[in-house]
Protein backbone atom coordinates (compact mmCIF):
# COMPACT_ATOMS: atom_id res chain seq x y z
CA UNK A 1 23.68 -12.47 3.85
CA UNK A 2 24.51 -8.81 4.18
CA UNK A 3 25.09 -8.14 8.36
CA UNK A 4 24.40 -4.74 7.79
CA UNK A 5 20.81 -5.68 6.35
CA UNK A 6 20.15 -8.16 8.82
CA UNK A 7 20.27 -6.10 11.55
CA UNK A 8 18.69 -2.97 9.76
CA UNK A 9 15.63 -1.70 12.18
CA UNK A 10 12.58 0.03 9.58
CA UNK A 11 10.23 2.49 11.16
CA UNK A 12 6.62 2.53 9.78
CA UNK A 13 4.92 5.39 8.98
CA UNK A 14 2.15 6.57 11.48
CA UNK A 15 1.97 10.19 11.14
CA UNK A 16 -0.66 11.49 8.88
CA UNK A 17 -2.37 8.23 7.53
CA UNK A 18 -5.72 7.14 8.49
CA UNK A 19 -5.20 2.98 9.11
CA UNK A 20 -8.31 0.49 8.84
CA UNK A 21 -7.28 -2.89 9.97
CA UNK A 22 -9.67 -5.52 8.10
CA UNK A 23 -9.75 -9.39 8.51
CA UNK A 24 -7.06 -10.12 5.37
CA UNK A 25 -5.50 -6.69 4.96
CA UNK A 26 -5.03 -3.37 6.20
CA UNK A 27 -6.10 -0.07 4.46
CA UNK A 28 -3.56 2.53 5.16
CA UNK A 29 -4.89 6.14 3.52
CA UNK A 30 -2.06 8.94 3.69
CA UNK A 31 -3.49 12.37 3.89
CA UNK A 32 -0.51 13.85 3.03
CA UNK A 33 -0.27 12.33 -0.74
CA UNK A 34 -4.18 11.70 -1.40
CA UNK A 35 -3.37 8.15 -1.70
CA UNK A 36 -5.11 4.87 -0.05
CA UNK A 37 -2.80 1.59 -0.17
CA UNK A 38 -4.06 -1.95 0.60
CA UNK A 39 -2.00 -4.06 2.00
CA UNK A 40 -2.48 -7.96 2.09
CA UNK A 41 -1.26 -10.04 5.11
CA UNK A 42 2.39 -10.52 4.85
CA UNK A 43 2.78 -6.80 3.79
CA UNK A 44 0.50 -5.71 6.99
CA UNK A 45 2.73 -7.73 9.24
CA UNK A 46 6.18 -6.51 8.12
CA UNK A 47 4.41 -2.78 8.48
CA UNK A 48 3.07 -3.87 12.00
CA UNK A 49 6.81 -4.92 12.97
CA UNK A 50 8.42 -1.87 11.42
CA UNK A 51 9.01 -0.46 15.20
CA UNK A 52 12.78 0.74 15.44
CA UNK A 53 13.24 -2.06 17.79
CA UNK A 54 12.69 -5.20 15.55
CA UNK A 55 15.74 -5.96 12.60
CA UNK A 56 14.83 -7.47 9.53
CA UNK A 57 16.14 -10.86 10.77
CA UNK A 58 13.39 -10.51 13.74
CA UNK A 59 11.12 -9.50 11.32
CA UNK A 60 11.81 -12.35 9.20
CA UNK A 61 11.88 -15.29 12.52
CA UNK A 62 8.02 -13.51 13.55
CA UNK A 63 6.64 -13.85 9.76
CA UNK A 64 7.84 -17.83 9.67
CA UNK A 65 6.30 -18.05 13.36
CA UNK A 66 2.82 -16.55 11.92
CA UNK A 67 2.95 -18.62 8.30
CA UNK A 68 4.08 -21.65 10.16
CA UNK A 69 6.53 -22.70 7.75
CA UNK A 70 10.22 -21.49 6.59
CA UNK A 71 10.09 -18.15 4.93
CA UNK A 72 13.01 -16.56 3.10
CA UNK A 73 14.17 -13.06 3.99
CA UNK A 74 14.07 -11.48 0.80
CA UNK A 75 10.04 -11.41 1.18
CA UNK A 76 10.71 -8.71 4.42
CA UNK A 77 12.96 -6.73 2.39
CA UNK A 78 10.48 -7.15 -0.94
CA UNK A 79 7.55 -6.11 1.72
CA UNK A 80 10.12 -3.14 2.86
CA UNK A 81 11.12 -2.16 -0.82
CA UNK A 82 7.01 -2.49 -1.81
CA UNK A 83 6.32 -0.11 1.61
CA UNK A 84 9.59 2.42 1.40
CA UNK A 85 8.13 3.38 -2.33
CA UNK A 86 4.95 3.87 -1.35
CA UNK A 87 6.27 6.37 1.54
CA UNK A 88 4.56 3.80 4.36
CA UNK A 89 8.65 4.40 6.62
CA UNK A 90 10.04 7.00 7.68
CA UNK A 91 12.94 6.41 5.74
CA UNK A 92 13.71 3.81 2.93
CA UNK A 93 15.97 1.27 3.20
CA UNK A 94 18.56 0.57 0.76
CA UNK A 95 17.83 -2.94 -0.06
CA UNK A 96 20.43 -5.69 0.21
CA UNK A 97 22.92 -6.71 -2.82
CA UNK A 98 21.01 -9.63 -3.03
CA UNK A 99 17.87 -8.01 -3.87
CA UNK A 100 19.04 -5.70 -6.31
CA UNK A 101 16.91 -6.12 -9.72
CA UNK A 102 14.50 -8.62 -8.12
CA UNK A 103 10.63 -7.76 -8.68
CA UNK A 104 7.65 -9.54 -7.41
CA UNK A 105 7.38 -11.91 -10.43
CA UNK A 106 10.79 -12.78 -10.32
CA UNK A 107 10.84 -13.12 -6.60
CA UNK A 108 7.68 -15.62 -7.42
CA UNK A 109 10.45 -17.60 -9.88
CA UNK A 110 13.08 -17.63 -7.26
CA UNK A 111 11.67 -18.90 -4.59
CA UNK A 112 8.99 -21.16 -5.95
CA UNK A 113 4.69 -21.00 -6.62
CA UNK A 114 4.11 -22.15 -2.76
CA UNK A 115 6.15 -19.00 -1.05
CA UNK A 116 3.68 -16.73 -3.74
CA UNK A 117 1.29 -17.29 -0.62
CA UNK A 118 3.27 -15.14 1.55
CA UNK A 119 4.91 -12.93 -1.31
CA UNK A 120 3.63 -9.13 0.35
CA UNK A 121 1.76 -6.99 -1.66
CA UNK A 122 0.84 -3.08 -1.54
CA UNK A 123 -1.36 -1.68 -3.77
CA UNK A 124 -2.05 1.72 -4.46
CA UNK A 125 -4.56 4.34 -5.56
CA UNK A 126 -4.43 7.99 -5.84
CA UNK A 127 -7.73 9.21 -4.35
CA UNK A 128 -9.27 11.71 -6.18
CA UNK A 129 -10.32 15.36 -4.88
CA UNK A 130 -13.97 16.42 -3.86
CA UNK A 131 -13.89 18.19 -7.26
CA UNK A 132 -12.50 15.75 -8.89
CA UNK A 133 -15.17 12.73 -7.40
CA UNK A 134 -17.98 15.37 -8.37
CA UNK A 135 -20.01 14.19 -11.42
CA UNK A 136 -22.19 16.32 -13.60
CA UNK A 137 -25.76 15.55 -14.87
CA UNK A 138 -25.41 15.35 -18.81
CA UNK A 139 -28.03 17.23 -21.33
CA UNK A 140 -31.53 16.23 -21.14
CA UNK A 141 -31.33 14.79 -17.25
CA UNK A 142 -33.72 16.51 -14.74
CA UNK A 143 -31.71 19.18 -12.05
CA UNK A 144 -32.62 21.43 -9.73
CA UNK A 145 -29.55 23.78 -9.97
CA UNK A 146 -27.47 25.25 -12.53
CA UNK A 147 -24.57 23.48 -10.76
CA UNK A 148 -26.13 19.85 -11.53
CA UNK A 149 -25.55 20.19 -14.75
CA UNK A 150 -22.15 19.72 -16.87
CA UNK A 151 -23.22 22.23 -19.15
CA UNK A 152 -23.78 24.72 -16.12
CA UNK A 153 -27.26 25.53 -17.18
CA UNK A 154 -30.74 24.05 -15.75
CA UNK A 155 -33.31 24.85 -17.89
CA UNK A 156 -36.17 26.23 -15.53
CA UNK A 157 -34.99 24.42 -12.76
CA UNK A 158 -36.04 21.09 -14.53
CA UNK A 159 -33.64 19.69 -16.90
CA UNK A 160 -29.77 20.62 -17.89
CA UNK A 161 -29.42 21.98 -21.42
């Protein structure tokens, strides 16, 4: 294993994202980008450790400590990989040789259907605008405004033409 990876120390993110911590995941939403990103368990906790202090081999010792079994590093560094592209650290770490060309379904493949428990996961939205969330009434439904209406125009104040 690469030293210089082992002892790499990520920062997470905390600036300008709105965090919701629920029983299984955590809901990150970053202000910044107009994009919300659900993270599952073994995602969360990489993020959580992600303190400057804590290397990836830390990282990697806590995560077997909470799954109670053996976990291989490369699920830290695919957590940090899944969480540097979806701009959750301050900077993005330039994954191991090791990792190079590995994806989640291959990762899956390598290291066998029991680790896909623990296998992190981010998953990502872009949120839409207020205007873009707004929905108009179509012809022929009742309104009360002009600006109910998709067509722009409510007919006496009763239905959109």
């Amino acid at each position: 294993m690469d030293r210089r990876a082992k002892n790499l120390k990520p920062i997470a993110r905390k600036e300008g994202l709105v965090i919701q911590e629920l029983p299984d995941e955590l809901l990150v939403y970053d202000l910044s980008r107009d994009k919300a990103h659900c993270l599952n368990q073994a995602a969360a906790f990489v993020w959580r450790h992600c303190d400057g202090h804590t290397t990836t081999g830390a990282i990697n010792r806590l995560l077997e400590n909470e799954f109670k079994a053996p976990v291989d590093e490369k699920i830290v560094w695919l957590a940090l990989d899944q969480l540097g592209r979806n701009n959750l650290l301050e900077e993005r770490p330039l994954p191991p040789a090791f990792m190079s060309g590995l994806n989640r379904r291959e990762m899956v493949r390598a290291l066998g259907i029991a680790a896909a428990v623990a296998i992190p996961v981010v998953t990502s939205i872009i949120a839409p605008t207020p205007a873009q969330a707004a929905t108009c009434l179509p012809s022929g439904a009742a309104c009360t405004s002009n600006a109910q209406c998709c067509s722009g125009v409510c007919n006496g104040g009763t239905t959109c033409a």
